[in-house]
Structure formats: structure tokens, C-alpha cells
C-alpha atoms as a PDB file:
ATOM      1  CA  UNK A   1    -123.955 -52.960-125.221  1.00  0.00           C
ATOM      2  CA  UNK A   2    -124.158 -54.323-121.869  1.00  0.00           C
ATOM      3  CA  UNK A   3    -123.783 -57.841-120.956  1.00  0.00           C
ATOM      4  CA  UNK A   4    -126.402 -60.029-119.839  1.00  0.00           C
ATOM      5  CA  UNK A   5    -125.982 -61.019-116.055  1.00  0.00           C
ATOM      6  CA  UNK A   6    -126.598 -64.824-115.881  1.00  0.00           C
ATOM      7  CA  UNK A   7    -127.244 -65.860-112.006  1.00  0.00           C
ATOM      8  CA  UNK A   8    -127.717 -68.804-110.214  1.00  0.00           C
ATOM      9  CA  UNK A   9    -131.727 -67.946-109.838  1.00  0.00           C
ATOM     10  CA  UNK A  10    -132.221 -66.443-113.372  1.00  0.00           C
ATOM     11  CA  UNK A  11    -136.056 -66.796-114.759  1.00  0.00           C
ATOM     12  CA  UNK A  12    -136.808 -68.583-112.308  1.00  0.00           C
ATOM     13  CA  UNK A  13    -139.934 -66.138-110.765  1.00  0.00           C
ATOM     14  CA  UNK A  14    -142.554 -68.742-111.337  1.00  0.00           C
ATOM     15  CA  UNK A  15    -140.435 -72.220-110.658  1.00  0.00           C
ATOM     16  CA  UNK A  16    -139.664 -70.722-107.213  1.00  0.00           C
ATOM     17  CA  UNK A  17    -142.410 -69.390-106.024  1.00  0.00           C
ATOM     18  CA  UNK A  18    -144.323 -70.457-102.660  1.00  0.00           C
ATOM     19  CA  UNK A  19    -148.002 -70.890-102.731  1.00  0.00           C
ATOM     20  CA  UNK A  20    -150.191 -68.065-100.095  1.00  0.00           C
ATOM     21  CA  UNK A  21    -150.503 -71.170 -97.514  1.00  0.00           C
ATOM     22  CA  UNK A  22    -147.128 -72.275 -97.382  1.00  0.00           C
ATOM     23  CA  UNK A  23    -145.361 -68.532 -96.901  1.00  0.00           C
ATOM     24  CA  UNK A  24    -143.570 -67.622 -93.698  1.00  0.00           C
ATOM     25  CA  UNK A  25    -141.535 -69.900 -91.451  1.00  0.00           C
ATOM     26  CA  UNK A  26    -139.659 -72.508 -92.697  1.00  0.00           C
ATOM     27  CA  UNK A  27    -140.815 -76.246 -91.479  1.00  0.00           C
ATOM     28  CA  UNK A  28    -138.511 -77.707 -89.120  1.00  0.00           C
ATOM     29  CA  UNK A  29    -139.566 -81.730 -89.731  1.00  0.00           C
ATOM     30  CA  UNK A  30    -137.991 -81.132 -93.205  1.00  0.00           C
ATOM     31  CA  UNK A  31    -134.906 -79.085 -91.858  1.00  0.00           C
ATOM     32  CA  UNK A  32    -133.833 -81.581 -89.569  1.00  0.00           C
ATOM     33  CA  UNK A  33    -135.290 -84.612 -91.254  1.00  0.00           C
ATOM     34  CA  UNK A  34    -132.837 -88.080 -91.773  1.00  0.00           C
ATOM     35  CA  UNK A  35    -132.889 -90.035 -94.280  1.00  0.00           C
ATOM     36  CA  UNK A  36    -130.610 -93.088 -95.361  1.00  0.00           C
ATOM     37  CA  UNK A  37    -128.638 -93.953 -97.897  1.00  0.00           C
ATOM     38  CA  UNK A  38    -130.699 -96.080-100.658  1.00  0.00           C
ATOM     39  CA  UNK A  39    -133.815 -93.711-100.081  1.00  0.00           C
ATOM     40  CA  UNK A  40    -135.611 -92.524-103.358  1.00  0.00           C
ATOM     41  CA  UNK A  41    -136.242 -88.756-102.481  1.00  0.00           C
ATOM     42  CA  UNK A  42    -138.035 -85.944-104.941  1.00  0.00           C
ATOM     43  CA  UNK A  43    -136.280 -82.678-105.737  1.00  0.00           C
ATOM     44  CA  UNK A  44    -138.412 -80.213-104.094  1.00  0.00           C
ATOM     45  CA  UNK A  45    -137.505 -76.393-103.694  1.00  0.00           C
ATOM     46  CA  UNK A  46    -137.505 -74.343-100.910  1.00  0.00           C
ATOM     47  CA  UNK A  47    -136.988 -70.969-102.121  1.00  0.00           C
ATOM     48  CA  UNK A  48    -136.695 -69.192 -98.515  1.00  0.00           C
ATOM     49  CA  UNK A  49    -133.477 -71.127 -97.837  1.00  0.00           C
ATOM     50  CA  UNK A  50    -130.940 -71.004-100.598  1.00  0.00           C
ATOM     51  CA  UNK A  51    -127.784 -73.299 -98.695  1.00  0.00           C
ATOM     52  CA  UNK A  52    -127.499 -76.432-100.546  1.00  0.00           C
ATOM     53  CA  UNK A  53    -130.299 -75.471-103.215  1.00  0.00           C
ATOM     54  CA  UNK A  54    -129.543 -77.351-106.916  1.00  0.00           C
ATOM     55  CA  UNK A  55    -129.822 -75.739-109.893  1.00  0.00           C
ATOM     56  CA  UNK A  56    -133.154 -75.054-111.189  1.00  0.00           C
ATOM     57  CA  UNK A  57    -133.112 -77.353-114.110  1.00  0.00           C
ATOM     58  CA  UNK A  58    -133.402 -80.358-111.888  1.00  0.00           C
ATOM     59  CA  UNK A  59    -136.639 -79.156-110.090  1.00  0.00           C
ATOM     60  CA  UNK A  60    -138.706 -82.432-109.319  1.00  0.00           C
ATOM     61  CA  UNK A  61    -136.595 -85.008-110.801  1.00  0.00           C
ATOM     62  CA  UNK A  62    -136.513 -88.361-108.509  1.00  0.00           C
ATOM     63  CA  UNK A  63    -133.123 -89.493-106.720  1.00  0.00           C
ATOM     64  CA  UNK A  64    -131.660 -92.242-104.750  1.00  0.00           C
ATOM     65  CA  UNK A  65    -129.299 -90.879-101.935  1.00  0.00           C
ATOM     66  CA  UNK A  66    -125.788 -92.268-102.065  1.00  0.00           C
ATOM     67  CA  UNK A  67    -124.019 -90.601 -99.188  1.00  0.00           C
ATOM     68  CA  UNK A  68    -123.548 -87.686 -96.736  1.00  0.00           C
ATOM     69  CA  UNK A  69    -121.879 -84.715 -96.428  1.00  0.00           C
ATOM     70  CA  UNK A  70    -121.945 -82.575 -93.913  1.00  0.00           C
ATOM     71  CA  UNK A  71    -125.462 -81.857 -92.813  1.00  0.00           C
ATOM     72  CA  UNK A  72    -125.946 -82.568 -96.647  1.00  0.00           C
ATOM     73  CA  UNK A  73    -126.817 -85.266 -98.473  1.00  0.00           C
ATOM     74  CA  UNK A  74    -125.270 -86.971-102.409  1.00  0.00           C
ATOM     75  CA  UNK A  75    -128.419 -87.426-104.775  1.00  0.00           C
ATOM     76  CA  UNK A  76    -127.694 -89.367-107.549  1.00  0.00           C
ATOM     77  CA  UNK A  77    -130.281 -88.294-110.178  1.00  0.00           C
ATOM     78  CA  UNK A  78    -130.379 -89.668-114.098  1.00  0.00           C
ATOM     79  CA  UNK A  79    -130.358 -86.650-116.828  1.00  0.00           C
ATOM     80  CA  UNK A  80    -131.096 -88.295-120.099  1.00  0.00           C
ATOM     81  CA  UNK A  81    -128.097 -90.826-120.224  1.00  0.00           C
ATOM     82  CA  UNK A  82    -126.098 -89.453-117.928  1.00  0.00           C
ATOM     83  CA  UNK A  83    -125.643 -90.124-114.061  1.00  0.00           C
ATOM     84  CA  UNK A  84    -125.053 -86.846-111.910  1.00  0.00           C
ATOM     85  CA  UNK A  85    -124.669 -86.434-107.986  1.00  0.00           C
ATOM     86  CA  UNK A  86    -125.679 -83.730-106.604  1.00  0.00           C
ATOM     87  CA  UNK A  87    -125.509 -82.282-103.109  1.00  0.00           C
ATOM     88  CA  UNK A  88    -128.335 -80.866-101.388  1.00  0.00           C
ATOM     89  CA  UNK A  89    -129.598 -79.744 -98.060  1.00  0.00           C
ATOM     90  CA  UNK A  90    -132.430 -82.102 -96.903  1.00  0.00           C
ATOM     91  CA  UNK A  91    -134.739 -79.391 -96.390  1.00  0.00           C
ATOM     92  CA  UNK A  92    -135.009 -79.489-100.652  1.00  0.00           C
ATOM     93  CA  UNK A  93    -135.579 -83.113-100.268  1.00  0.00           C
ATOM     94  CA  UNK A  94    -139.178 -84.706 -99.889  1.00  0.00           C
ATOM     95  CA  UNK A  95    -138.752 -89.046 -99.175  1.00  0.00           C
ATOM     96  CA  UNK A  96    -140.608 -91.285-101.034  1.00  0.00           C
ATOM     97  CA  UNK A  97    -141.971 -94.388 -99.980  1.00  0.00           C
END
């Protein structure tokens, strides 16, 4: 038998997909958008661009940003009881107000 190959992207066909009006170029507001640390953010995928992407269990949890680094950013996110920090590219990352 053959083993299964488990990716980074596996099943995930309909989470990542991109609706007819928002296909082509990527937006470059949200690429090069700043935010600050305290800011309550939503996890939103961009599938086109997969630098700094999270994993797909995480898709459009709620986060408060806790630091920078790089030209990423540190979302702290609640899953269940647990606290976990992730770090993601900005252009995943849609502020709330």
C-alpha cells in the first residue's frame, strides 16, 4: 500500500477558493497595509499568495496582534482553552474596528 501524502493545503479545494470577482491580481492596500499592536484582525485567506499563510484550521478565527516580525505580524488567537500565536503575512489579515 502506498502512503497517504498529508500537505500543508490538503482538502482544502473549497476553503481556499476565490470567488469569479475577486480572481487575478493581488490587492496591494492589503499587501502593504499597517496595523498596530493591540488591533483585533480576522483570519482571512489569500490563496494566490502562500508566504506567511496559517494553517487552514484557523480560517476566520478573530485575533489581537501582539508583535512584529519581519514584514509579518504575531496573532494571538484563542483555540478552545488554549492561547496560540501565530505569524502571518498581513495580506491574510483583514482589521477590525
Amino acid at each position: 500500500m502506498t502512503t497517504r501524502m498529508d500537505g500543508f493545503r490538503k482538502r482544502t479545494r473549497r476553503k481556499f477558493k476565490k470567488n469569479q470577482s475577486d480572481k487575478g491580481k493581488l490587492s496591494i492596500r492589503s499587501y502593504l497595509q499597517k496595523l498596530n499592536t493591540g488591533d483585533k484582525v480576522a483570519l482571512i485567506v489569500e490563496p494566490a499568495y502562500q508566504r506567511g499563510m496559517y494553517r487552514p484550521k484557523f480560517l476566520g478565527k478573530v485575533g489581537i496582534i501582539t508583535g512584529v516580525k519581519g514584514q509579518c505580524y504575531q496573532v494571538e488567537i484563542s483555540d478552545f482553552s488554549k492561547k496560540k500565536t501565530l505569524i502571518v503575512h498581513p495580506i491574510h489579515l483583514k482589521k477590525l474596528s
